[in-house]
PDB file of N, CA and C in Angstrom:
ATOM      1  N   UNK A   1      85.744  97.501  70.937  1.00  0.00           N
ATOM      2  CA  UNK A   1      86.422  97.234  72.192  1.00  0.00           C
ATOM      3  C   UNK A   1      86.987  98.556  72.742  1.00  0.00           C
ATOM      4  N   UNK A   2      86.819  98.721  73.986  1.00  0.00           N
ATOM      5  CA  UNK A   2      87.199 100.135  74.271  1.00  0.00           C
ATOM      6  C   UNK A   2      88.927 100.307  74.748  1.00  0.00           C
ATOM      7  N   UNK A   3      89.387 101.212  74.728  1.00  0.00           N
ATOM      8  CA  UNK A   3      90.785 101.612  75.015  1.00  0.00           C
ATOM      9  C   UNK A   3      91.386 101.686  76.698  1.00  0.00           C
ATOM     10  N   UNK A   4      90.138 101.752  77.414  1.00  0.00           N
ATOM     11  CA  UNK A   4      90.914 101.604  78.620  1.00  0.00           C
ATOM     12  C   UNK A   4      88.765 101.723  79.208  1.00  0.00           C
ATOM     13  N   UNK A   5      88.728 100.705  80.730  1.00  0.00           N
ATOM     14  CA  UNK A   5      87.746 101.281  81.438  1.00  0.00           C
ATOM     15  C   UNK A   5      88.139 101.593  82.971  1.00  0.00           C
ATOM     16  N   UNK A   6      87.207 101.977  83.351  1.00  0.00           N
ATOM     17  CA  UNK A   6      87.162 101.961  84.885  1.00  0.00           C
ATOM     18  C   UNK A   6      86.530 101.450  85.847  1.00  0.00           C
ATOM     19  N   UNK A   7      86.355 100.665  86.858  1.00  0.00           N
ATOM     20  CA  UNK A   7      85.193  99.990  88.388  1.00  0.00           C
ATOM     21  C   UNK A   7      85.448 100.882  89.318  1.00  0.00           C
ATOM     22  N   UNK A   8      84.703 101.423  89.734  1.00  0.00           N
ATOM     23  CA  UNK A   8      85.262 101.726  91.184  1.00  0.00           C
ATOM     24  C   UNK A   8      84.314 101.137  92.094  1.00  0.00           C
ATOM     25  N   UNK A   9      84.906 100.688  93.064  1.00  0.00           N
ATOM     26  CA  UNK A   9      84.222  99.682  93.975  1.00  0.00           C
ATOM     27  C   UNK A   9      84.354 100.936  95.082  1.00  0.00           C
ATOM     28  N   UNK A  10      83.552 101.796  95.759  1.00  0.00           N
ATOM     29  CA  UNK A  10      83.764 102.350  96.855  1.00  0.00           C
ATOM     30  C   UNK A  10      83.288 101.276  98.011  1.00  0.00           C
ATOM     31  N   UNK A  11      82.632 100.770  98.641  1.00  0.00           N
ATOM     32  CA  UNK A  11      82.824  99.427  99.747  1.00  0.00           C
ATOM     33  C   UNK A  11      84.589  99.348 100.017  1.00  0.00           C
ATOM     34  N   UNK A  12      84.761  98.945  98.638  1.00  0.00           N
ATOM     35  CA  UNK A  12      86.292  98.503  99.213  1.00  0.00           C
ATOM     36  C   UNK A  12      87.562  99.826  99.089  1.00  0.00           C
ATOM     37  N   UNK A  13      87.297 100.799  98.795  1.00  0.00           N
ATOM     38  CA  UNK A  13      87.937 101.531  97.837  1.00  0.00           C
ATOM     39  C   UNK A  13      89.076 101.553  97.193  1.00  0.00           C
ATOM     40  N   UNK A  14      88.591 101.010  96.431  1.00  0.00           N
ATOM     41  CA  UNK A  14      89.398 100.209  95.162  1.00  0.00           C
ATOM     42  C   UNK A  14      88.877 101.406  93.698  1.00  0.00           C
ATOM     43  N   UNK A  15      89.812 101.727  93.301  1.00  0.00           N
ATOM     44  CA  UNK A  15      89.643 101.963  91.493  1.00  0.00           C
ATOM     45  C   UNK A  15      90.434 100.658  90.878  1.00  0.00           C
ATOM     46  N   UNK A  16      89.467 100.844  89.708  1.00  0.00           N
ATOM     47  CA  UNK A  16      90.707  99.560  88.903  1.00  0.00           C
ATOM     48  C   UNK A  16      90.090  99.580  87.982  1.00  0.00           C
ATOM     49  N   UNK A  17      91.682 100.076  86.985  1.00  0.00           N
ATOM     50  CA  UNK A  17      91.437 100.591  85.952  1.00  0.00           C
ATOM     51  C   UNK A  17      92.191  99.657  84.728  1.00  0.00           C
ATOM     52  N   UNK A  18      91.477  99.541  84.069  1.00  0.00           N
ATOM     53  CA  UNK A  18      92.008  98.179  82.874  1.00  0.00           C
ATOM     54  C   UNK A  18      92.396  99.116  81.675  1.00  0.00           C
ATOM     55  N   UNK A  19      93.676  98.727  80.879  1.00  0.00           N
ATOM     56  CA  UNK A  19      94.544  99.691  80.185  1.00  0.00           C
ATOM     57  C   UNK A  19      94.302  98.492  78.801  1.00  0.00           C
ATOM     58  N   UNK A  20      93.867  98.866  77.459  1.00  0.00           N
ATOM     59  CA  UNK A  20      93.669  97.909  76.937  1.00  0.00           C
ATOM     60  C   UNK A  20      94.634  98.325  75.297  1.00  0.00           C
ATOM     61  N   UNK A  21      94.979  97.372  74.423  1.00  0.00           N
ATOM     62  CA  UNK A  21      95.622  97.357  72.988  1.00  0.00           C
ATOM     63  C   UNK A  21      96.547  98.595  73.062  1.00  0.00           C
ATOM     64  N   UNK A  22      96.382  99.328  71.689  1.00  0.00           N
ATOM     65  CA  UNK A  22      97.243 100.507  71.083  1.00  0.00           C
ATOM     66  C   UNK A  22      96.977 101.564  71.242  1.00  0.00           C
ATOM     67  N   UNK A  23      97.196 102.917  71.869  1.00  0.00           N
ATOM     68  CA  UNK A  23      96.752 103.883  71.872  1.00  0.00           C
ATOM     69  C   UNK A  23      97.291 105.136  70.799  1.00  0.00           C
ATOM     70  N   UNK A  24      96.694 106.277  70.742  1.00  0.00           N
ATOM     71  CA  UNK A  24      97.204 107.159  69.775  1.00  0.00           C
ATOM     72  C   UNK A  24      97.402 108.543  70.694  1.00  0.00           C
ATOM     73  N   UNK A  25      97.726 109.759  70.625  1.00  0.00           N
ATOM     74  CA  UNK A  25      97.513 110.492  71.205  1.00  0.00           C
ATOM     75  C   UNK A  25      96.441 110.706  72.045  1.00  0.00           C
ATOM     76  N   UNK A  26      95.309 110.701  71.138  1.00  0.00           N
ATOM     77  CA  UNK A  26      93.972 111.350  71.050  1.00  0.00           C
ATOM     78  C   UNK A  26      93.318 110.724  72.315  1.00  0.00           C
ATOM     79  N   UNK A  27      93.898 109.357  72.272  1.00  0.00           N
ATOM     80  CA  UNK A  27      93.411 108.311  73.369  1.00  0.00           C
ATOM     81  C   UNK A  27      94.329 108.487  74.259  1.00  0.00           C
ATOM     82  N   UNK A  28      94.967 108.807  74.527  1.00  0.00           N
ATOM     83  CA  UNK A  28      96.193 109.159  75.774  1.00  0.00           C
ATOM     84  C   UNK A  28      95.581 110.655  76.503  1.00  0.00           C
ATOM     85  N   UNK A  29      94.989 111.482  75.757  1.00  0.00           N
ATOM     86  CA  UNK A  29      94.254 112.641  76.311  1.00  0.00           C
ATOM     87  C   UNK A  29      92.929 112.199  76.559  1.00  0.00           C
ATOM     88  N   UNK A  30      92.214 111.437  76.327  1.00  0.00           N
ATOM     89  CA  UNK A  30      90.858 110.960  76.882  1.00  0.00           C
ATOM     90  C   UNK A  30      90.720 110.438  78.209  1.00  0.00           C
ATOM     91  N   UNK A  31      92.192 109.674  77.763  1.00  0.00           N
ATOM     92  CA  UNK A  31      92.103 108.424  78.857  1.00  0.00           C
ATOM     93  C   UNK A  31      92.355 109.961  80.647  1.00  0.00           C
ATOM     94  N   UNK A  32      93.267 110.759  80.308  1.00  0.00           N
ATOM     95  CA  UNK A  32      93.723 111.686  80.924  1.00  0.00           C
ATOM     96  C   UNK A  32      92.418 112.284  81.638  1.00  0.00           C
ATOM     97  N   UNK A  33      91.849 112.607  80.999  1.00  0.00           N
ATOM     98  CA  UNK A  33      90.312 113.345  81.521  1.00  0.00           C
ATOM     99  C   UNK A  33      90.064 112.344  82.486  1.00  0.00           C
ATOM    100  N   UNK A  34      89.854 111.432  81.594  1.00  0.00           N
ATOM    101  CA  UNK A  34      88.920 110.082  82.254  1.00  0.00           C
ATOM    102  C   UNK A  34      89.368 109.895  83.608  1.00  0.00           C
ATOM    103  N   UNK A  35      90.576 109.736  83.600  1.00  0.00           N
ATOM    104  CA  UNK A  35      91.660 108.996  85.130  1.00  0.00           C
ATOM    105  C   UNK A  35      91.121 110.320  85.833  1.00  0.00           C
ATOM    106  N   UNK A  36      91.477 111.726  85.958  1.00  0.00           N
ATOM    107  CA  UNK A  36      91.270 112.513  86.703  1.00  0.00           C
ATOM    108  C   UNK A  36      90.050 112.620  87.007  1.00  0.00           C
ATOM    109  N   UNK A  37      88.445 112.193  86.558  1.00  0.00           N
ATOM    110  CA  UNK A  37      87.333 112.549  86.888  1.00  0.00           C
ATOM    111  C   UNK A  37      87.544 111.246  88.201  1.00  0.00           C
ATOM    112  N   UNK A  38      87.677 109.862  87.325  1.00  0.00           N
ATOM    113  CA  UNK A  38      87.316 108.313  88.195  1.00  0.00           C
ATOM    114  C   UNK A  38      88.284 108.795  89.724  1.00  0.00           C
ATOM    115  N   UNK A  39      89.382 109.363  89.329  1.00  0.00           N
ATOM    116  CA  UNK A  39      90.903 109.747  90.880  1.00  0.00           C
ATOM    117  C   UNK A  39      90.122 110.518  91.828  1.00  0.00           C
ATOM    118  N   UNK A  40      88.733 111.703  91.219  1.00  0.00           N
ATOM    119  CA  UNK A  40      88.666 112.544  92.042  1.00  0.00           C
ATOM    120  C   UNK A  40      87.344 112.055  92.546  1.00  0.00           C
ATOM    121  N   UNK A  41      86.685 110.652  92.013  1.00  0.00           N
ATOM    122  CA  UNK A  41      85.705 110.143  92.531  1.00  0.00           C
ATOM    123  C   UNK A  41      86.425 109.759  93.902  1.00  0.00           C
ATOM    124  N   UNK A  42      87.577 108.874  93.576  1.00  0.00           N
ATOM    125  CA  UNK A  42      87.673 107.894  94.729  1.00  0.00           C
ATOM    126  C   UNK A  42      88.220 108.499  95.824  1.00  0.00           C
ATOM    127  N   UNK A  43      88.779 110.147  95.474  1.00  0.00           N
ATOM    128  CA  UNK A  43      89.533 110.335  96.695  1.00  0.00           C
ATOM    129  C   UNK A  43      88.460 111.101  97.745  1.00  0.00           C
ATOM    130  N   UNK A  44      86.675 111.062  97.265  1.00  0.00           N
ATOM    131  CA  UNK A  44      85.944 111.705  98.220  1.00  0.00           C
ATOM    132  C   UNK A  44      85.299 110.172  99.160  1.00  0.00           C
ATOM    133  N   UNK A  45      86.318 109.201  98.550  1.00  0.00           N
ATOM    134  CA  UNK A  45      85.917 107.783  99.542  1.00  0.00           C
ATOM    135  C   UNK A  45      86.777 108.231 100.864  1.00  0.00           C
ATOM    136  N   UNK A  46      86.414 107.600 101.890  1.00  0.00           N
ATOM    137  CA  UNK A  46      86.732 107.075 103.416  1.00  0.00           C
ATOM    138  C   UNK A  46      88.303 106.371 103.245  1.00  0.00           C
ATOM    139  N   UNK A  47      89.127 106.854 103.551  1.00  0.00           N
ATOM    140  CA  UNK A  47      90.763 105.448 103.314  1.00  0.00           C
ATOM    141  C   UNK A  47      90.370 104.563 104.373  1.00  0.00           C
ATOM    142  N   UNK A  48      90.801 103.640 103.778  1.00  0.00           N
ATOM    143  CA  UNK A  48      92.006 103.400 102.656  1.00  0.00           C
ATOM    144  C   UNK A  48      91.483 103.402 101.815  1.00  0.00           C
ATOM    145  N   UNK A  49      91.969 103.857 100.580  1.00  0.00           N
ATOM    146  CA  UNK A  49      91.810 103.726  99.254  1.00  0.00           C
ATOM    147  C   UNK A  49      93.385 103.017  98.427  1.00  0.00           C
ATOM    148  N   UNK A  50      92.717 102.467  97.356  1.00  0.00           N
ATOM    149  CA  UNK A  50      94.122 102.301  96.185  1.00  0.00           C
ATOM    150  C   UNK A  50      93.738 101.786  94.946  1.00  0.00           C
ATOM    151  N   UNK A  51      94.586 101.957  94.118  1.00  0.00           N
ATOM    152  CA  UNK A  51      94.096 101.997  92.696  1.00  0.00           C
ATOM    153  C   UNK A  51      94.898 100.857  92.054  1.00  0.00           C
ATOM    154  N   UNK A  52      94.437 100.090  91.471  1.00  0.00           N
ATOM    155  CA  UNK A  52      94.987  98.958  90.406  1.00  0.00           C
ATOM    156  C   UNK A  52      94.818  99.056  88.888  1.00  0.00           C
ATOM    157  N   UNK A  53      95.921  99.285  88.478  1.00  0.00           N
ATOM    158  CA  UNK A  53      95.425  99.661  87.075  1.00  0.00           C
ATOM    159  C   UNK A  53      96.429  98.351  86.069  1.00  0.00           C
ATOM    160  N   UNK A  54      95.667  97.757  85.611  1.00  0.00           N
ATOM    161  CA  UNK A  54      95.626  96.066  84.859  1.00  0.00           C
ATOM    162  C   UNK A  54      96.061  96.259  83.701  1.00  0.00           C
ATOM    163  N   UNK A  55      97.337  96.384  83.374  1.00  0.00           N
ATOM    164  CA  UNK A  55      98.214  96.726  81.922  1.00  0.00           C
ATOM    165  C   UNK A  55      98.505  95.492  80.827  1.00  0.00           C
ATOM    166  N   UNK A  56      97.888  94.115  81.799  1.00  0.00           N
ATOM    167  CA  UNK A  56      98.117  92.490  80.954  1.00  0.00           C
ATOM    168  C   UNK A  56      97.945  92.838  79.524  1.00  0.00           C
ATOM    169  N   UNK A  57      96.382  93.936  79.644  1.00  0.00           N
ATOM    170  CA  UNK A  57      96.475  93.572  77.837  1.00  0.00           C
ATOM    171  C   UNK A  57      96.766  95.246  77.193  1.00  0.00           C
ATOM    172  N   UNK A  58      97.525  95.635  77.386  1.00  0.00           N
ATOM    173  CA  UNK A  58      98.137  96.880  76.760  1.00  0.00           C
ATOM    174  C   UNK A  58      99.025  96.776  76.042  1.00  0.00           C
ATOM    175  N   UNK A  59      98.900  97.285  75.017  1.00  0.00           N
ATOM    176  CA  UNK A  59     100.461  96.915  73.949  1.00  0.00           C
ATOM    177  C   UNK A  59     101.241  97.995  74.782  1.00  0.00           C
ATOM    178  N   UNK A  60     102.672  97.554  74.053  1.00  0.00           N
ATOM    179  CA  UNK A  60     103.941  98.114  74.136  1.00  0.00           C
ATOM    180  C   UNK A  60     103.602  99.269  73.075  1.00  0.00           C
ATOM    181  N   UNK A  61     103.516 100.677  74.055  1.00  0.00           N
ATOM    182  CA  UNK A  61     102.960 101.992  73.237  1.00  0.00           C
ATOM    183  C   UNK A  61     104.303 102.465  72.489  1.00  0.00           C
ATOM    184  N   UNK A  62     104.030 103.621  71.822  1.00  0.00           N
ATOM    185  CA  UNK A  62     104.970 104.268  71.263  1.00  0.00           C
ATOM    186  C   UNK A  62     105.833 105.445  72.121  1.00  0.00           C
ATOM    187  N   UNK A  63     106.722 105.786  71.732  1.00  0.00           N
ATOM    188  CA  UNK A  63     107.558 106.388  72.470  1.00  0.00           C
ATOM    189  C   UNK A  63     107.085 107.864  72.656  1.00  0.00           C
ATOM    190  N   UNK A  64     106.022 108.737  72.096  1.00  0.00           N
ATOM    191  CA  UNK A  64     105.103 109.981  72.127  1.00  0.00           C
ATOM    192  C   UNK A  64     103.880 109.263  73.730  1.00  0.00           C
ATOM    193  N   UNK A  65     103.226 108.539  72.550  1.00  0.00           N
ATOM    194  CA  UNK A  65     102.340 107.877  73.913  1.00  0.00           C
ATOM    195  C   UNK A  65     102.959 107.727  75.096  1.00  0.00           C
ATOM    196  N   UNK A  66     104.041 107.152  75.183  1.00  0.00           N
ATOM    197  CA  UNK A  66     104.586 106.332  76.483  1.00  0.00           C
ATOM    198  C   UNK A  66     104.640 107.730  77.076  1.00  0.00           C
ATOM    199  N   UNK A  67     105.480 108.657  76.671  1.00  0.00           N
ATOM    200  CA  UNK A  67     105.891 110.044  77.550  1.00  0.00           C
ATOM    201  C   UNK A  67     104.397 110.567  78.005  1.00  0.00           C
ATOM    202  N   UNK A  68     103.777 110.691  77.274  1.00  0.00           N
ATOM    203  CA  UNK A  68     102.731 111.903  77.427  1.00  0.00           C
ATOM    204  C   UNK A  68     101.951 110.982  78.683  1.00  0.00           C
ATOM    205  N   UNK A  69     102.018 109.685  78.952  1.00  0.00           N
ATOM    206  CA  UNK A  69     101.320 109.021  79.895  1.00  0.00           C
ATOM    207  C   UNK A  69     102.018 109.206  80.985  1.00  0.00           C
ATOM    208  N   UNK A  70     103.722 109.106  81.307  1.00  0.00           N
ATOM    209  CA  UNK A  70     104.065 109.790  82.380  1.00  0.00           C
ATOM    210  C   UNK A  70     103.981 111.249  82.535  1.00  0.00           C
ATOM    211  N   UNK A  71     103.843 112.111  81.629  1.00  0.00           N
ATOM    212  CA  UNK A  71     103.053 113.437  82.201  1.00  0.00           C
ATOM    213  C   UNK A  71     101.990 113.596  82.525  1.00  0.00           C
ATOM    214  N   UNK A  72     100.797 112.710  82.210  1.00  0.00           N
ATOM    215  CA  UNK A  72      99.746 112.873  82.671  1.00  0.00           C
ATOM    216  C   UNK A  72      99.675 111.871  83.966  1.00  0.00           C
ATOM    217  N   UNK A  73     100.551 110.812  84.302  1.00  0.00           N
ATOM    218  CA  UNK A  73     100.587 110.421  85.895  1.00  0.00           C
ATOM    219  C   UNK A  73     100.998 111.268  86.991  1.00  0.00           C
ATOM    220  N   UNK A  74     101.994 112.179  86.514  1.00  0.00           N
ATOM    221  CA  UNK A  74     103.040 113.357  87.020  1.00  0.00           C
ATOM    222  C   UNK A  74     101.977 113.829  87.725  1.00  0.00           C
ATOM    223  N   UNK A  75     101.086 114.469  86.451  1.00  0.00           N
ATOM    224  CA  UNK A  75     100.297 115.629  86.785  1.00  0.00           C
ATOM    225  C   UNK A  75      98.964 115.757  88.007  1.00  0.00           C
ATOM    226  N   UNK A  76      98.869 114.099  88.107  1.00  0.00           N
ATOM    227  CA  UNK A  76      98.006 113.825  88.744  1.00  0.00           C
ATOM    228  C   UNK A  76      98.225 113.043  89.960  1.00  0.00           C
ATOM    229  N   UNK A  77      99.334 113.140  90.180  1.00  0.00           N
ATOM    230  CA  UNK A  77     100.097 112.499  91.258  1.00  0.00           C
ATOM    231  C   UNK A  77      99.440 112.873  92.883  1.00  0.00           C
ATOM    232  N   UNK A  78      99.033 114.316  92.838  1.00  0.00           N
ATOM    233  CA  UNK A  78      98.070 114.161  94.325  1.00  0.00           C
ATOM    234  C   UNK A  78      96.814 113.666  94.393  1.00  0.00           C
ATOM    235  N   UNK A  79      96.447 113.419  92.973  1.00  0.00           N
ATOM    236  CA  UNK A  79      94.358 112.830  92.956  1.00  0.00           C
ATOM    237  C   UNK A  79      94.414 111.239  93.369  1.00  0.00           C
ATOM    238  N   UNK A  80      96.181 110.576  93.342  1.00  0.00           N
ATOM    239  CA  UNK A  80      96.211 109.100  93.510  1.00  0.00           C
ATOM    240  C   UNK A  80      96.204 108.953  95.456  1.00  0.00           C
ATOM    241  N   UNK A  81      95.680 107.303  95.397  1.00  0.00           N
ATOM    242  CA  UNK A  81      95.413 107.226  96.860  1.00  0.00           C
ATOM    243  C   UNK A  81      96.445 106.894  97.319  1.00  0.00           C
ATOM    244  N   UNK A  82      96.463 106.521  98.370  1.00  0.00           N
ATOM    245  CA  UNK A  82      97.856 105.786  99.180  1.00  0.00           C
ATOM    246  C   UNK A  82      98.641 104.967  98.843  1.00  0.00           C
ATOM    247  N   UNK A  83      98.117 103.923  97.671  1.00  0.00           N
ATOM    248  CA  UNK A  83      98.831 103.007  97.183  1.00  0.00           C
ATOM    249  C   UNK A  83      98.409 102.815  95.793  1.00  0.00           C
ATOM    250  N   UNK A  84      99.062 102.546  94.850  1.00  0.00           N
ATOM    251  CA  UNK A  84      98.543 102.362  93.087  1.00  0.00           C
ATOM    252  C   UNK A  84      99.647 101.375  92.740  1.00  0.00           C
ATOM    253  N   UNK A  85      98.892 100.011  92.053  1.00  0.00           N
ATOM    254  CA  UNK A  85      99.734  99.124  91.444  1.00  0.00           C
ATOM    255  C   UNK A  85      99.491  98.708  90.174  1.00  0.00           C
ATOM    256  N   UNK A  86     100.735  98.709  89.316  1.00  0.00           N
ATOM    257  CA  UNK A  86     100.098  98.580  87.971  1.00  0.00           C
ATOM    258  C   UNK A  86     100.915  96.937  87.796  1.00  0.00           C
ATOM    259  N   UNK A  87      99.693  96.141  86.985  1.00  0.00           N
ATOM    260  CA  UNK A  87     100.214  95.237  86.546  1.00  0.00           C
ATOM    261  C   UNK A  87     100.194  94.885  85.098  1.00  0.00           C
ATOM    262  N   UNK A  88     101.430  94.016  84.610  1.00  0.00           N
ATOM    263  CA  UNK A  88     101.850  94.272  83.598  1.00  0.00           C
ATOM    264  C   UNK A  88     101.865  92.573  82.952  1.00  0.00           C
ATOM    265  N   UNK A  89     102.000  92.789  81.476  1.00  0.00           N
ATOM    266  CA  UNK A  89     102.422  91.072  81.214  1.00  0.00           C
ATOM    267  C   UNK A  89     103.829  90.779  80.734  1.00  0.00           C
ATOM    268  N   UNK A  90     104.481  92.035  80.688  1.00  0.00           N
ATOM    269  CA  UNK A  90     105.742  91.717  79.774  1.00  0.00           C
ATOM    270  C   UNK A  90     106.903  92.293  80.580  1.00  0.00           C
ATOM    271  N   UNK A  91     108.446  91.892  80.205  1.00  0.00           N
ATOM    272  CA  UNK A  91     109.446  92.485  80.771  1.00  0.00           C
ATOM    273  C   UNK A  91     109.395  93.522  80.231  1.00  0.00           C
ATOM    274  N   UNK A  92     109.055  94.183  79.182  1.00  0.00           N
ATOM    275  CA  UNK A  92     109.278  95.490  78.323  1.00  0.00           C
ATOM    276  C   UNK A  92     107.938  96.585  78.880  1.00  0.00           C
ATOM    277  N   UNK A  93     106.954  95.902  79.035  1.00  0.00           N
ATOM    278  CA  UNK A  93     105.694  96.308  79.611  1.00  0.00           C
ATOM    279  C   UNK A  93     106.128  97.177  81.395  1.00  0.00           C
ATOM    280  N   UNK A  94     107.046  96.523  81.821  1.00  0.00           N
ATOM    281  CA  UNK A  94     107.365  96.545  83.223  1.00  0.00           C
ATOM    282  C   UNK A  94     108.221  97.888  83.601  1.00  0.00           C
ATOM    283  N   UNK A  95     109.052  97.974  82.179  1.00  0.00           N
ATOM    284  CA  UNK A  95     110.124  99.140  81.985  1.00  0.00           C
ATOM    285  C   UNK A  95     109.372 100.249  81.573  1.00  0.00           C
ATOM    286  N   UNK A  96     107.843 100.223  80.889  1.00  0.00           N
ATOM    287  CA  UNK A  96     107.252 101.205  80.687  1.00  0.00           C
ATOM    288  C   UNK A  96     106.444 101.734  82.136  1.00  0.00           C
ATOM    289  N   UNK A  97     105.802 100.544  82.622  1.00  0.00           N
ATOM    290  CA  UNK A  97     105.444 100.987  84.070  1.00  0.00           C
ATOM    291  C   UNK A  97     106.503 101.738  85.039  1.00  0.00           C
ATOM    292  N   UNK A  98     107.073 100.833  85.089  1.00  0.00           N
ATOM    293  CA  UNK A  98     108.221 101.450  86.151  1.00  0.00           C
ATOM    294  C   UNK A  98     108.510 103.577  86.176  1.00  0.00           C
ATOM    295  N   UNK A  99     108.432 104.014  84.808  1.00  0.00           N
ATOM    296  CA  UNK A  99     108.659 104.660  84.606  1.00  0.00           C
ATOM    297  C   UNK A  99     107.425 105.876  85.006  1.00  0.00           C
ATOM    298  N   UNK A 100     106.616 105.277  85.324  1.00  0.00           N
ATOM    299  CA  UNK A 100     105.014 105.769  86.134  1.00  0.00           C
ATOM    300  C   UNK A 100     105.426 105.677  87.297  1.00  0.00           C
ATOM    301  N   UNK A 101     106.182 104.299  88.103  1.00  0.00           N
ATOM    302  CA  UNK A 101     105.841 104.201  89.104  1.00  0.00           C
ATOM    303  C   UNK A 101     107.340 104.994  89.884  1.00  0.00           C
ATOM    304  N   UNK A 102     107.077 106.175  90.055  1.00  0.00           N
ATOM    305  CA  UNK A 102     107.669 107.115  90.666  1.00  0.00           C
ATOM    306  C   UNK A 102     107.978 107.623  92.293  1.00  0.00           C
ATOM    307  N   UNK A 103     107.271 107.218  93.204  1.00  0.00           N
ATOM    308  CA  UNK A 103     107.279 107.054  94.101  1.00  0.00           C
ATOM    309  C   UNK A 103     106.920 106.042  95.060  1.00  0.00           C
ATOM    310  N   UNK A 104     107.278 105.680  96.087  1.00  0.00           N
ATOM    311  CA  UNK A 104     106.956 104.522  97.115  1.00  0.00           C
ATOM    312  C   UNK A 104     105.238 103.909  97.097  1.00  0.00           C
ATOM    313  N   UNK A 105     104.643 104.895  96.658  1.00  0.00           N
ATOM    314  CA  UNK A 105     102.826 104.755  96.750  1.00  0.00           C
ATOM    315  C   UNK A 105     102.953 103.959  95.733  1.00  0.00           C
ATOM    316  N   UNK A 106     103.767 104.271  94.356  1.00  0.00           N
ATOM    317  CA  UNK A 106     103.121 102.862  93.133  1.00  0.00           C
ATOM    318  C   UNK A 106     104.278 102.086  92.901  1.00  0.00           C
ATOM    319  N   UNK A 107     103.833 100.840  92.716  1.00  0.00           N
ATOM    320  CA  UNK A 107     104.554  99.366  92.543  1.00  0.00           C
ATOM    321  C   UNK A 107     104.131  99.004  91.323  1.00  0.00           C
ATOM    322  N   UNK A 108     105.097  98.387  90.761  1.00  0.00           N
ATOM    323  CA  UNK A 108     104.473  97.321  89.670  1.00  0.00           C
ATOM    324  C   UNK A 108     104.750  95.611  89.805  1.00  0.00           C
ATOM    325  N   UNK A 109     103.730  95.159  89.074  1.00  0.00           N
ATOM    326  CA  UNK A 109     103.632  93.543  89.527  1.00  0.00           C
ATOM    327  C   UNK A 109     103.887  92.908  88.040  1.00  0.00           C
ATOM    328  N   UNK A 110     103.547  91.644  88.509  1.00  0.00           N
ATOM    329  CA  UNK A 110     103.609  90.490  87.470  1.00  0.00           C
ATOM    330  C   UNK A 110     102.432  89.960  87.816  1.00  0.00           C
ATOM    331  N   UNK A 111     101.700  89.960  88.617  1.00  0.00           N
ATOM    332  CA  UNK A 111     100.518  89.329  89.000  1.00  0.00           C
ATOM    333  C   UNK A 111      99.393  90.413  90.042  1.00  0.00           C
ATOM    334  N   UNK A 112      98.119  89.804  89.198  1.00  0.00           N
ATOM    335  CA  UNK A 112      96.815  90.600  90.216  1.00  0.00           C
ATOM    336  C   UNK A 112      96.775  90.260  91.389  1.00  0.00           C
ATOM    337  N   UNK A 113      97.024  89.011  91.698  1.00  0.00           N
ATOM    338  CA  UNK A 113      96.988  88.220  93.238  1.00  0.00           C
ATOM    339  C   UNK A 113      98.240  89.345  93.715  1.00  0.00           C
ATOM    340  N   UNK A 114      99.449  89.137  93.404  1.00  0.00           N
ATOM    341  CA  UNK A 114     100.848  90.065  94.039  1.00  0.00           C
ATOM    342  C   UNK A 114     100.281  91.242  94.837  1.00  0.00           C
ATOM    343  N   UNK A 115      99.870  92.267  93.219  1.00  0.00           N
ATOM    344  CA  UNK A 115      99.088  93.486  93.587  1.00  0.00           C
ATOM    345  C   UNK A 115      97.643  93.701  94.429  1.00  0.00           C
ATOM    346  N   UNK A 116      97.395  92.956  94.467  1.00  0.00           N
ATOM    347  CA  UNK A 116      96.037  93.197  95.662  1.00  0.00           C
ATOM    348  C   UNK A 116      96.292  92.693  96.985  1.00  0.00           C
ATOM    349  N   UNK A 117      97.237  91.697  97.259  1.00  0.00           N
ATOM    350  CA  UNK A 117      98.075  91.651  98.612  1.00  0.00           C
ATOM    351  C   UNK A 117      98.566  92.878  99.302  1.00  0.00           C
ATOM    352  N   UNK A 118      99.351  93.234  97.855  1.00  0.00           N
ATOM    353  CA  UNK A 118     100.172  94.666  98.210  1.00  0.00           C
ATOM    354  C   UNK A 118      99.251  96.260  99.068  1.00  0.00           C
ATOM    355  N   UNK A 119      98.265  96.167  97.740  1.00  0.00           N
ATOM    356  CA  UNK A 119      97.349  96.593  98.043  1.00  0.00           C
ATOM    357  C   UNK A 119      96.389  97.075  99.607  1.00  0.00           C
ATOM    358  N   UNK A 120      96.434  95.751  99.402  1.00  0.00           N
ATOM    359  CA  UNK A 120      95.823  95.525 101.094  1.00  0.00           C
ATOM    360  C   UNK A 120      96.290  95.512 102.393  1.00  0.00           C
ATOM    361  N   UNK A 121      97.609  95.714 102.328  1.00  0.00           N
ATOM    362  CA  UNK A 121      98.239  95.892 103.511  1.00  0.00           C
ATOM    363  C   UNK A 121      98.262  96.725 103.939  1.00  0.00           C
ATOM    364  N   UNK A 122      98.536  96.878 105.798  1.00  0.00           N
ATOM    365  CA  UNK A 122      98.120  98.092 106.436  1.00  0.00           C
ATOM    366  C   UNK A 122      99.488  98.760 106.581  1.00  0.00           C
TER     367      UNK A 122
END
């Protein structure tokens, strides 16, 4: 089972990126590459663009992981589109997002329906 994938739907331009189980470092720097190649696909799309990244089945990481994932959102904070919503399944899950979601462009949800409303608005 893999650790995290990616869709990108350019038609709609949509990324959406599914965040999956336990990660370790090693996978927190992959995933890093990974997000910046799929970010710099979508930002040669037409806007609107926005990114959904689906945290339902992500464990509650460790406190190394958790950081090094807000430095690598930090870092990549201009490759994201206009809007990025992460959704989550847990109250504890929500406090780890939140901590990504750093500026007005990303939200976090409780629901995919929520976030693709959000999403879609002009």
């Amino acid at each position: 089972m893999p650790d995290f994938e990616f869709d990108l739907d350019a038609p709609q331009g949509l990324l959406t990126v599914r965040l999956l189980g336990f990660w370790n470092v090693e996978t927190v720097a992959r995933y890093g590459q990974e997000l910046a190649a799929h970010l710099q696909k979508l930002a040669q799309l037409r806007p609107p663009r926005a990114c959904l990244v689906d945290a339902r089945s992500f464990a509650i990481q460790t406190k190394e992981v958790a950081e090094r994932q807000v430095q690598i959102v930090g870092s990549l904070l201009p490759l994201y589109p206009e809007r990025t919503a992460r959704v989550v399944g847990s109250a504890i899950a929500r406090q780890q997002a939140s901590r990504m979601a750093t500026n007005s462009s990303h939200r976090v949800f409780d629901s995919i329906d929520d976030a693709l409303q959000w999403l879609r608005e002009k």
